[in-house]
PDB file of N, CA and C in Angstrom:
ATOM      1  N   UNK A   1       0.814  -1.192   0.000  1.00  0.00           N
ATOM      2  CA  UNK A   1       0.000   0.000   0.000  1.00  0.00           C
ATOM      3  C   UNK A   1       0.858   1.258   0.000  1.00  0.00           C
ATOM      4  N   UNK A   2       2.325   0.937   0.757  1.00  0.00           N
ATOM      5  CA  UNK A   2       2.929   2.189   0.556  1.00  0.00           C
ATOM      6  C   UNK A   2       4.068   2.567  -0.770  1.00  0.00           C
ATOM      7  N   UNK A   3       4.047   3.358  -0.675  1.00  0.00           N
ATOM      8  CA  UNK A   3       5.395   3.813  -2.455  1.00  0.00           C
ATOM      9  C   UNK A   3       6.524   4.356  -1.381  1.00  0.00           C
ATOM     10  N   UNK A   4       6.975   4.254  -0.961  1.00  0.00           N
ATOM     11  CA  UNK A   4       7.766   5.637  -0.553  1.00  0.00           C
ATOM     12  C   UNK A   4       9.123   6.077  -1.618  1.00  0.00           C
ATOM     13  N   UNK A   5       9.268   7.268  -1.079  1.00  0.00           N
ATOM     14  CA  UNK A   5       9.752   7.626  -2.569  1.00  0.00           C
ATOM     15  C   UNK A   5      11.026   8.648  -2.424  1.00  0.00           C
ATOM     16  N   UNK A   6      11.433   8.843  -1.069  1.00  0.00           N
ATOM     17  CA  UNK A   6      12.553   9.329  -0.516  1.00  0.00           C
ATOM     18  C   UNK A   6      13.267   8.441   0.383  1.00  0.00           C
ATOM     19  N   UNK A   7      12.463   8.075   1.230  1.00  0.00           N
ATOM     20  CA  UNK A   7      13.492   7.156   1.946  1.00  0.00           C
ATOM     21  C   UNK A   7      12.144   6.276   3.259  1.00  0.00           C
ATOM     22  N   UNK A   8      12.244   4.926   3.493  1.00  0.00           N
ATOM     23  CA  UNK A   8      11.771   4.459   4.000  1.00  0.00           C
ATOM     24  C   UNK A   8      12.020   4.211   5.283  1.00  0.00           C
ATOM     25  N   UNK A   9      11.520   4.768   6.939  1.00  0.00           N
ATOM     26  CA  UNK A   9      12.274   4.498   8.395  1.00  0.00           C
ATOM     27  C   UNK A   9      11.312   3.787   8.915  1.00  0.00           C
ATOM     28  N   UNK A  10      11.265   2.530   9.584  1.00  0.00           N
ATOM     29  CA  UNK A  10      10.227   1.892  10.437  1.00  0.00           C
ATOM     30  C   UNK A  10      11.364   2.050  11.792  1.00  0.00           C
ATOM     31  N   UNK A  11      10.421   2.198  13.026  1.00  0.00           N
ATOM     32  CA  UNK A  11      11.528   1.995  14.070  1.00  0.00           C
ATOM     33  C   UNK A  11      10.437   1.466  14.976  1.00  0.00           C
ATOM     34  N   UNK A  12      11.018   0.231  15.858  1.00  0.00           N
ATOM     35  CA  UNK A  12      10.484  -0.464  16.821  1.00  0.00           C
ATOM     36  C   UNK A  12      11.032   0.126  18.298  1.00  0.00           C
ATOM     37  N   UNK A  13      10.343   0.068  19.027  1.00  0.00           N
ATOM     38  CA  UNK A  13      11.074   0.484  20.532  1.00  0.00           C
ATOM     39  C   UNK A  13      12.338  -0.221  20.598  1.00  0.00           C
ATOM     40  N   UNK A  14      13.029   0.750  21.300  1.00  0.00           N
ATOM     41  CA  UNK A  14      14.599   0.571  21.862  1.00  0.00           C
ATOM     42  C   UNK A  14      14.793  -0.327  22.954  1.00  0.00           C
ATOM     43  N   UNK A  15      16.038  -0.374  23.494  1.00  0.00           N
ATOM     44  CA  UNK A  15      16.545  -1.264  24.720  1.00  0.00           C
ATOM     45  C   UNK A  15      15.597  -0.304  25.657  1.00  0.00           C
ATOM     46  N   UNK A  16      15.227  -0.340  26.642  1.00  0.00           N
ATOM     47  CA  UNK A  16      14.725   0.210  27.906  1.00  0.00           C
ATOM     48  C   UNK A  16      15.942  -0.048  28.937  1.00  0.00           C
ATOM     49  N   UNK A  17      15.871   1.209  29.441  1.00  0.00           N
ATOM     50  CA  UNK A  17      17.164   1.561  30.696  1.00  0.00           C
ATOM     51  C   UNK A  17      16.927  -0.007  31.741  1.00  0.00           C
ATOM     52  N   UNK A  18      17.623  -0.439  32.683  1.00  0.00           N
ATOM     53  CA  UNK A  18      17.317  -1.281  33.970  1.00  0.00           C
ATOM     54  C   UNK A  18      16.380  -0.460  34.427  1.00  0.00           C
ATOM     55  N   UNK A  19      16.255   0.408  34.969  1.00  0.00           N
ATOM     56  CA  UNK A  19      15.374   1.132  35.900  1.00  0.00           C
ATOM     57  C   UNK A  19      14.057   0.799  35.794  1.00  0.00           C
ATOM     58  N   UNK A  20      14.145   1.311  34.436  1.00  0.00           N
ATOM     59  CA  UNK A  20      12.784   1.147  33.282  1.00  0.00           C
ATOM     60  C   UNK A  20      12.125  -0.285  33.385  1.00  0.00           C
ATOM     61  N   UNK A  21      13.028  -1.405  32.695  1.00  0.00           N
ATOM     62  CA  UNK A  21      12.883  -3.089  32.551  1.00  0.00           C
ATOM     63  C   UNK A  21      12.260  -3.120  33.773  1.00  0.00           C
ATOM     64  N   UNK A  22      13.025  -2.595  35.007  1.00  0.00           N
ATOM     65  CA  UNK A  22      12.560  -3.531  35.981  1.00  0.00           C
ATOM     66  C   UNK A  22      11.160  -2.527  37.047  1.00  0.00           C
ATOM     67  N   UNK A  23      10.777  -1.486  36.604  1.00  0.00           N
ATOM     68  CA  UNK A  23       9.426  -1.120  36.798  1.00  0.00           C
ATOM     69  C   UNK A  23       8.065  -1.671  35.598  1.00  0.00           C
ATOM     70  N   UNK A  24       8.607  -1.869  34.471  1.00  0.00           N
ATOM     71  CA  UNK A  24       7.840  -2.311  33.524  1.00  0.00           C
ATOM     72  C   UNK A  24       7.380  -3.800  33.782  1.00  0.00           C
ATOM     73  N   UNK A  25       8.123  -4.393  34.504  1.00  0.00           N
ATOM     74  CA  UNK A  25       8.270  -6.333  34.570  1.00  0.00           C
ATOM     75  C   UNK A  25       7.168  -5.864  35.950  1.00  0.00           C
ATOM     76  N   UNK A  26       7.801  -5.365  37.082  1.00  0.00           N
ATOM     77  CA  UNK A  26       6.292  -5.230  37.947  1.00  0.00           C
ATOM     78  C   UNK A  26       4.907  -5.050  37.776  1.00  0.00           C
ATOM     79  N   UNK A  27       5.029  -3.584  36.660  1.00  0.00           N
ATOM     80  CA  UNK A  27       3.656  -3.628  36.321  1.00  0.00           C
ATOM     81  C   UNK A  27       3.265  -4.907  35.443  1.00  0.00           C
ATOM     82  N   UNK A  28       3.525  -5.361  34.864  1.00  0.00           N
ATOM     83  CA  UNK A  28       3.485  -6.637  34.181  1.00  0.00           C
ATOM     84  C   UNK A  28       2.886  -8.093  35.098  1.00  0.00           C
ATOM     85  N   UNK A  29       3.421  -8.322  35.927  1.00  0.00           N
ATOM     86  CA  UNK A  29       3.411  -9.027  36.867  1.00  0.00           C
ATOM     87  C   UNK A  29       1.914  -8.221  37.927  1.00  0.00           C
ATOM     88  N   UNK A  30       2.099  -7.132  37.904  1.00  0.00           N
ATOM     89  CA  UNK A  30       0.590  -7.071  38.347  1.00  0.00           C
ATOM     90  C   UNK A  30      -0.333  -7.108  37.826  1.00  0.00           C
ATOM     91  N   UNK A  31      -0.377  -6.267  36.386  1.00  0.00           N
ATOM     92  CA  UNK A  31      -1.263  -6.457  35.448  1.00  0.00           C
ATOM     93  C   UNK A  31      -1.972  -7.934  34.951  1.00  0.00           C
ATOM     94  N   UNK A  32      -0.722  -9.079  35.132  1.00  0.00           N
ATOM     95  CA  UNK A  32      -0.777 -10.381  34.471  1.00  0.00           C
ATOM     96  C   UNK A  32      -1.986 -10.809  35.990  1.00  0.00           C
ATOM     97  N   UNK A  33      -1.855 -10.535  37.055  1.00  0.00           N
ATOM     98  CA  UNK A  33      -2.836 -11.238  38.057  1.00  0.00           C
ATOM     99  C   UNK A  33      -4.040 -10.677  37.991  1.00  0.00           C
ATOM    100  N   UNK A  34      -4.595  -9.309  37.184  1.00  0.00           N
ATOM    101  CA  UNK A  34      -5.680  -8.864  37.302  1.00  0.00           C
ATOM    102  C   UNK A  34      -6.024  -9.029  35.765  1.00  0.00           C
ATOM    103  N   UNK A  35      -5.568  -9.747  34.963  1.00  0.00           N
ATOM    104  CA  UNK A  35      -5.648 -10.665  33.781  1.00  0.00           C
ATOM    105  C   UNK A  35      -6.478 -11.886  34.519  1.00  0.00           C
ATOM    106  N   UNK A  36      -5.986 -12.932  34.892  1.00  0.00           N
ATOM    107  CA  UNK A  36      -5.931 -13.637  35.689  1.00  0.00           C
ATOM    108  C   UNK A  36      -7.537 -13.688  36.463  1.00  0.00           C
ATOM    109  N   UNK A  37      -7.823 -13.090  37.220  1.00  0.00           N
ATOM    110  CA  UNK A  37      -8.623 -13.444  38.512  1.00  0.00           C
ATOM    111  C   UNK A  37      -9.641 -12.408  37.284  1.00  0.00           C
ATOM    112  N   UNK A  38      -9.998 -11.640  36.253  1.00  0.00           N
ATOM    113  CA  UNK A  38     -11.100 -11.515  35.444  1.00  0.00           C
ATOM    114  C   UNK A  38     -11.199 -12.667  34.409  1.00  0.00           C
ATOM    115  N   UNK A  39     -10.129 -13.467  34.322  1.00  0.00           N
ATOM    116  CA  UNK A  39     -10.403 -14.521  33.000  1.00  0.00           C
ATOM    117  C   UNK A  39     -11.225 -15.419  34.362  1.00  0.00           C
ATOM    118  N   UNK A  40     -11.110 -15.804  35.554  1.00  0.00           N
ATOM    119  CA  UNK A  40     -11.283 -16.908  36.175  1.00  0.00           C
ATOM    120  C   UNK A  40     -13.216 -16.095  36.590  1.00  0.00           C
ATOM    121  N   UNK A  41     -12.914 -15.507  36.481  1.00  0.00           N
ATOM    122  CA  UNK A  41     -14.475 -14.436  36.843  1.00  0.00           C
ATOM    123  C   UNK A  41     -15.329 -15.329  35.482  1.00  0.00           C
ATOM    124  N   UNK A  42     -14.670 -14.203  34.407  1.00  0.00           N
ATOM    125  CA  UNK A  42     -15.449 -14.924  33.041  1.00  0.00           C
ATOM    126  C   UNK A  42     -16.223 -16.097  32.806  1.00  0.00           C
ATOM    127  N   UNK A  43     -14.741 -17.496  33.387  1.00  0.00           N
ATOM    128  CA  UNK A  43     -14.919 -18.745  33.330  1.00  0.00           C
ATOM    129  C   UNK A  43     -16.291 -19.011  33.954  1.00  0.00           C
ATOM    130  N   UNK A  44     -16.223 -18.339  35.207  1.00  0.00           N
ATOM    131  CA  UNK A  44     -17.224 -18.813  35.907  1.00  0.00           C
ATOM    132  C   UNK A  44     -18.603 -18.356  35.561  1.00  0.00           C
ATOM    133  N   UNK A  45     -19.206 -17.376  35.317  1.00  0.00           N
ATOM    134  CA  UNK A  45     -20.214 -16.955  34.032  1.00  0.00           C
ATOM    135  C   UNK A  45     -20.219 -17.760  32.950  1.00  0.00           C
ATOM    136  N   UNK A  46     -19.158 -18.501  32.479  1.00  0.00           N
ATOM    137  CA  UNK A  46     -19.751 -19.231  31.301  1.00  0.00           C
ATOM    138  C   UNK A  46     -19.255 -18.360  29.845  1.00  0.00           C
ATOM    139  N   UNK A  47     -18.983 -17.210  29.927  1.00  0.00           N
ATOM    140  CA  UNK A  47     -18.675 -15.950  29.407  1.00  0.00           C
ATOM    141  C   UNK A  47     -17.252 -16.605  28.565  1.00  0.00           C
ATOM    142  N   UNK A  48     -16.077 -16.884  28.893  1.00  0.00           N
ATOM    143  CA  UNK A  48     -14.717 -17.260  28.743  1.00  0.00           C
ATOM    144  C   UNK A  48     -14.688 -18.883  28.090  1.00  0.00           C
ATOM    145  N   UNK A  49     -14.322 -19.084  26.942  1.00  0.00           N
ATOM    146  CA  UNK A  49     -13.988 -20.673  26.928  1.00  0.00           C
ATOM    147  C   UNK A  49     -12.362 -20.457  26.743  1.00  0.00           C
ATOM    148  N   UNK A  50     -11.686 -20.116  26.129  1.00  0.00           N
ATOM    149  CA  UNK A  50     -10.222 -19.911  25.746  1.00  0.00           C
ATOM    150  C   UNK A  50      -9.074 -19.913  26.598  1.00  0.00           C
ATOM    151  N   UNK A  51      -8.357 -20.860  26.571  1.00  0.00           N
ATOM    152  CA  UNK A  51      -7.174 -21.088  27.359  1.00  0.00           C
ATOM    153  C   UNK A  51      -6.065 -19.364  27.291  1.00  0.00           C
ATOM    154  N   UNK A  52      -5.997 -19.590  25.870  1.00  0.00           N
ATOM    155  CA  UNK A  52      -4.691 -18.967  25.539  1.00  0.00           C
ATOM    156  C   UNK A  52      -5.043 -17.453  25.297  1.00  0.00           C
ATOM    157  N   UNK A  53      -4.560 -16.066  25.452  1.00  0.00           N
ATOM    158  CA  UNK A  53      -5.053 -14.535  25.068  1.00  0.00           C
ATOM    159  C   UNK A  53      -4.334 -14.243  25.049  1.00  0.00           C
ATOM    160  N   UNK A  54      -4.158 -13.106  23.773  1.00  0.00           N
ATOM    161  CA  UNK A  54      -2.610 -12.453  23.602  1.00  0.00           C
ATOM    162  C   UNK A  54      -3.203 -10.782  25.013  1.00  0.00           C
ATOM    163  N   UNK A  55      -2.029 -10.959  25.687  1.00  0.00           N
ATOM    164  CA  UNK A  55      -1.909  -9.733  26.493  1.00  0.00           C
ATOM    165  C   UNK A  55      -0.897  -8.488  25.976  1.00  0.00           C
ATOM    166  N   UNK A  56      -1.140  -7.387  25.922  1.00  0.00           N
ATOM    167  CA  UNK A  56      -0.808  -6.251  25.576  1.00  0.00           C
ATOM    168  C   UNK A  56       0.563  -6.499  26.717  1.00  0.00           C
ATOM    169  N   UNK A  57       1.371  -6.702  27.178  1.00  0.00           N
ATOM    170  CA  UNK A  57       2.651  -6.817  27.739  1.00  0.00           C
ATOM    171  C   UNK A  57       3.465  -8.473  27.251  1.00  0.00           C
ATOM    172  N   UNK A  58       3.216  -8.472  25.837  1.00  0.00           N
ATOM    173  CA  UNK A  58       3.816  -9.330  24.764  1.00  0.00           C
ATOM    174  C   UNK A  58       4.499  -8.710  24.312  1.00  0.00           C
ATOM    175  N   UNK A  59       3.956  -7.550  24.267  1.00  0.00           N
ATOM    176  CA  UNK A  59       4.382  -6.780  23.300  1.00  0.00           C
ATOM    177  C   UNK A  59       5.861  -5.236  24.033  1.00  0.00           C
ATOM    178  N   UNK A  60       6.689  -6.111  24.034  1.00  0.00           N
ATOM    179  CA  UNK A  60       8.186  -5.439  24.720  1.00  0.00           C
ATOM    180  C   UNK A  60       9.507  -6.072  24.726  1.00  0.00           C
ATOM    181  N   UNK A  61      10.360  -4.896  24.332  1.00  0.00           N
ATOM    182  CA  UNK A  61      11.833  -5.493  24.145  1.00  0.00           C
ATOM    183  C   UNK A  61      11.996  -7.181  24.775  1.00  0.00           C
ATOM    184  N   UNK A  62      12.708  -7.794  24.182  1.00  0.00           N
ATOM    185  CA  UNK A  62      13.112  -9.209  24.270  1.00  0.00           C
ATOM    186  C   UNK A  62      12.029 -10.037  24.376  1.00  0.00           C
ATOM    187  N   UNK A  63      10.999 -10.003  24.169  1.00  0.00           N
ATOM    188  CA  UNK A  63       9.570 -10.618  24.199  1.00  0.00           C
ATOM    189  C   UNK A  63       9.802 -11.734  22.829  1.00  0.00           C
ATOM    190  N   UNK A  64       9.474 -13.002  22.546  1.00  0.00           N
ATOM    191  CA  UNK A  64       8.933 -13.725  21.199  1.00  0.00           C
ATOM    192  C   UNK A  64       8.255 -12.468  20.580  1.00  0.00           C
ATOM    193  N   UNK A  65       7.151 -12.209  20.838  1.00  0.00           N
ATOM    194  CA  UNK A  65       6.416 -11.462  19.676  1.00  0.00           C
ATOM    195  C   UNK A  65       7.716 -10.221  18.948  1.00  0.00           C
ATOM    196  N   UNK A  66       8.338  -9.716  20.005  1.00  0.00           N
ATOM    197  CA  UNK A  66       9.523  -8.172  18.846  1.00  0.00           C
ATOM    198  C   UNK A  66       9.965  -9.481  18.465  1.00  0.00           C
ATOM    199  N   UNK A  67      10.679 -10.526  18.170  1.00  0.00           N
ATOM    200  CA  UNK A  67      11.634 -10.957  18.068  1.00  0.00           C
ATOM    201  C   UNK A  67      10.841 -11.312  16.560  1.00  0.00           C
ATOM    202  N   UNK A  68      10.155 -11.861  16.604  1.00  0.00           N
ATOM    203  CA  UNK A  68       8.918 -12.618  15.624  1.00  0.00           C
ATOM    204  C   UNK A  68       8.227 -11.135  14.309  1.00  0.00           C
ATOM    205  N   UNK A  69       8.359  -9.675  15.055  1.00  0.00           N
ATOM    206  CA  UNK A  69       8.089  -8.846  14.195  1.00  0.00           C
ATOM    207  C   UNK A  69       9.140  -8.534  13.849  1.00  0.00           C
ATOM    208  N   UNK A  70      10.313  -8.202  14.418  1.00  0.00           N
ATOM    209  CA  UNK A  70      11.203  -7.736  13.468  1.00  0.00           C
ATOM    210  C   UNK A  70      12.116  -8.638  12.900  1.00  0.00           C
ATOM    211  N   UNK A  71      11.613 -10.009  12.739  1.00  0.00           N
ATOM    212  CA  UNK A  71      12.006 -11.172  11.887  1.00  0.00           C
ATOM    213  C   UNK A  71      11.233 -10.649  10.225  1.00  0.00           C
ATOM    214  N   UNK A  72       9.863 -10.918  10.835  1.00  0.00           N
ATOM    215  CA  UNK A  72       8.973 -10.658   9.356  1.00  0.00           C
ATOM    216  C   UNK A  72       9.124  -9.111   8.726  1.00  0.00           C
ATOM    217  N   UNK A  73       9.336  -7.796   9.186  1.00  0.00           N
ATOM    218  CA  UNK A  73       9.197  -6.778   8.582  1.00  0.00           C
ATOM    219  C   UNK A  73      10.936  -7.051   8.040  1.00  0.00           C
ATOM    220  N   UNK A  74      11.955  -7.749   8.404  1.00  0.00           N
ATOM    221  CA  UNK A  74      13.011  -7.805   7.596  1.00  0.00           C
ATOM    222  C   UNK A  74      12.713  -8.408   6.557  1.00  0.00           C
ATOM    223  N   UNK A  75      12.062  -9.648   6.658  1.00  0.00           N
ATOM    224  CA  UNK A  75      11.648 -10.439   5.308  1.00  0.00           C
ATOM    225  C   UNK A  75      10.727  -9.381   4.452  1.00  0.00           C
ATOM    226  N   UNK A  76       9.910  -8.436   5.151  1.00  0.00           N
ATOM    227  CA  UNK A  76       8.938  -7.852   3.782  1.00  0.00           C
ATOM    228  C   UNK A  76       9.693  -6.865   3.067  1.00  0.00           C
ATOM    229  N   UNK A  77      10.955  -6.263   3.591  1.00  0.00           N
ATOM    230  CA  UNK A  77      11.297  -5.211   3.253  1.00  0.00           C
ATOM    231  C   UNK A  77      12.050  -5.801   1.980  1.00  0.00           C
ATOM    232  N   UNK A  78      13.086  -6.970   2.662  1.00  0.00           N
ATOM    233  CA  UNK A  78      13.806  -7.490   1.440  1.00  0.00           C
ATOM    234  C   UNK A  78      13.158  -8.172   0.364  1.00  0.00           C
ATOM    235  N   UNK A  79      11.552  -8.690   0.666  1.00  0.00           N
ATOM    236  CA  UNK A  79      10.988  -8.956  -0.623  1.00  0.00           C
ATOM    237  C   UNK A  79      10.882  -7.539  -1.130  1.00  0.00           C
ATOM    238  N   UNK A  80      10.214  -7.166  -1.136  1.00  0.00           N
ATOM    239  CA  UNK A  80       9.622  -5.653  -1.552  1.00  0.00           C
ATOM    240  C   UNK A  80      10.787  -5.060  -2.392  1.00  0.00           C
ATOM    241  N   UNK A  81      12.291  -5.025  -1.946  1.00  0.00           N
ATOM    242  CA  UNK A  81      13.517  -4.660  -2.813  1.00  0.00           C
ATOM    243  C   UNK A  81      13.219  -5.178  -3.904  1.00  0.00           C
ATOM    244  N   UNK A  82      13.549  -6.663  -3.819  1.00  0.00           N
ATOM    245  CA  UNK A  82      13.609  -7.948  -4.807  1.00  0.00           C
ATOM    246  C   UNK A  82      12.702  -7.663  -5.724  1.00  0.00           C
ATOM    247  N   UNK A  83      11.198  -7.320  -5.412  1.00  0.00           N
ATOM    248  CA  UNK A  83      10.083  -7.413  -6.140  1.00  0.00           C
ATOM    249  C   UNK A  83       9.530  -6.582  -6.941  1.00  0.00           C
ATOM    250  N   UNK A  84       9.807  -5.258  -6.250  1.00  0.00           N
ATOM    251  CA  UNK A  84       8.767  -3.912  -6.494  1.00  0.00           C
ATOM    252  C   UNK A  84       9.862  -3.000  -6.483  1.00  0.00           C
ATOM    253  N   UNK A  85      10.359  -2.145  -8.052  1.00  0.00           N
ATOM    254  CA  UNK A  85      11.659  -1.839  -8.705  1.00  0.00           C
ATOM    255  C   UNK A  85      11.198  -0.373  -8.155  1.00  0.00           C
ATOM    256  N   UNK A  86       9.824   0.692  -7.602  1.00  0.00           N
ATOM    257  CA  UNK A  86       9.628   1.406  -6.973  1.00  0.00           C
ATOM    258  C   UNK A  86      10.131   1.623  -5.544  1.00  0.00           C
ATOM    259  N   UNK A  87      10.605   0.423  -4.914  1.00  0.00           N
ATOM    260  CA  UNK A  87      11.087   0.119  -3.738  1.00  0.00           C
ATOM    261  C   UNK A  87      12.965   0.294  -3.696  1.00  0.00           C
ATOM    262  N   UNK A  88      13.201  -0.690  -5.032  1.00  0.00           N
ATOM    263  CA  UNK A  88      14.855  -0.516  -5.139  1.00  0.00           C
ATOM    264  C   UNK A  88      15.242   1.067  -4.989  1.00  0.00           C
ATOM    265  N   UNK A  89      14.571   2.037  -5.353  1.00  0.00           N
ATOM    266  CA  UNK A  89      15.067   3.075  -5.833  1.00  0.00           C
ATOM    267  C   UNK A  89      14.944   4.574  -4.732  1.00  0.00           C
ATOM    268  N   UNK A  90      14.732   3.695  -3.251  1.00  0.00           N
ATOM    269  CA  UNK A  90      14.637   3.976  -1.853  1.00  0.00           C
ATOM    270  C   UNK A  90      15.528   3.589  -0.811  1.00  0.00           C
ATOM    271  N   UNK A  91      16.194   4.045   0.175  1.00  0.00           N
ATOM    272  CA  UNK A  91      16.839   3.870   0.930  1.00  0.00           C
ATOM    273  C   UNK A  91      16.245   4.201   1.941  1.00  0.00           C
ATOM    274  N   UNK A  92      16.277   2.378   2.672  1.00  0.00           N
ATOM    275  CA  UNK A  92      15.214   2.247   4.032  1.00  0.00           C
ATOM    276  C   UNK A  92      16.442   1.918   5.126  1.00  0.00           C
ATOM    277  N   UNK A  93      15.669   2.204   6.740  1.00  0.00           N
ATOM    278  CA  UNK A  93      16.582   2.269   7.589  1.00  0.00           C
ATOM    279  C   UNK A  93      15.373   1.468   8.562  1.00  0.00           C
ATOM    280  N   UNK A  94      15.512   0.404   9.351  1.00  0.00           N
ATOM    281  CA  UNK A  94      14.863  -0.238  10.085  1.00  0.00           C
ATOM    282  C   UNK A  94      15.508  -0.648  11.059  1.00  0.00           C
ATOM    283  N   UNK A  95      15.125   0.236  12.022  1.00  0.00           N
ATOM    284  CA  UNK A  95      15.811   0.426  13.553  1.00  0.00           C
ATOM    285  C   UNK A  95      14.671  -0.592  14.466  1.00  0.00           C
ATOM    286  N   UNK A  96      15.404  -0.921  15.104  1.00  0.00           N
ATOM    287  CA  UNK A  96      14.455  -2.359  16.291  1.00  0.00           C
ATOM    288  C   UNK A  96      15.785  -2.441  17.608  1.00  0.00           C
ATOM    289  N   UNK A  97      15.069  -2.669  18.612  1.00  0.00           N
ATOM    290  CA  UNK A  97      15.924  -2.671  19.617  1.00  0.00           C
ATOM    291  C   UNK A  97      16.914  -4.055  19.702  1.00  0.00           C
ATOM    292  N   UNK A  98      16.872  -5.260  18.363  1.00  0.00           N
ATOM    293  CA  UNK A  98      17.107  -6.099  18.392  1.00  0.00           C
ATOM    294  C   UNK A  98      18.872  -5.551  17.588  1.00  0.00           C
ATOM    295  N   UNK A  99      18.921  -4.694  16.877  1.00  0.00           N
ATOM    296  CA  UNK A  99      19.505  -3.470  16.545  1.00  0.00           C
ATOM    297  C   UNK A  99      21.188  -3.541  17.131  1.00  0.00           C
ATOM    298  N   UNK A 100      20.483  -3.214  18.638  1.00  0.00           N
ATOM    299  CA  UNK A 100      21.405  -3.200  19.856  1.00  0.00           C
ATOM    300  C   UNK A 100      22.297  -4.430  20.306  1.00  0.00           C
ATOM    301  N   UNK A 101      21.551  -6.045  19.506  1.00  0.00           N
ATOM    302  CA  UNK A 101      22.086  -6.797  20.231  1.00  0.00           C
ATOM    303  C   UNK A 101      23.666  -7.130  20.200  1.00  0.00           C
TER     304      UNK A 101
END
């Protein structure tokens, strides 16, 4: 859907400071128990059948899921070179905190 036609930048979140990681992993860890005790609410209503739910704190540095997106947006970019001669004629920069490793 996109042309770009100067230059292409996707950027994924960065490393997060310690400070940061380790206030983010708490809220996480609290968030994940009030996940938790509303899925077991649900269950019990009848409301809930599903084991498995993607939770919005998947989604952060060193997680499967970054690891898994900035696997595939490398693969689309380098098809997209390969494929679409509107694309060759762009210089893209795709920053990911994986980047850092």
């Amino acid at each position: 859907m996109i042309q770009p036609q100067k230059m292409l930048f996707l950027a994924f979140d960065g490393v997060a400071p310690r400070a940061k990681m380790n206030q983010q992993r708490a809220r996480r860890f609290k968030s994940a128990r009030k996940y938790q005790e509303l899925d077991d609410a649900l269950r019990k209503l009848g409301i809930l059948e599903k084991e498995e739910h993607f939770k919005n704190n998947s989604i952060s540095p060193g997680t499967e899921f970054m690891f898994e997106l900035n696997k595939h947006m490398k693969f689309f970019i380098q098809r997209k070179m390969a494929e679409d001669e509107r694309w060759r004629k762009v210089p893209y920069l795709l920053s990911s905190w994986t980047n850092s490793l």
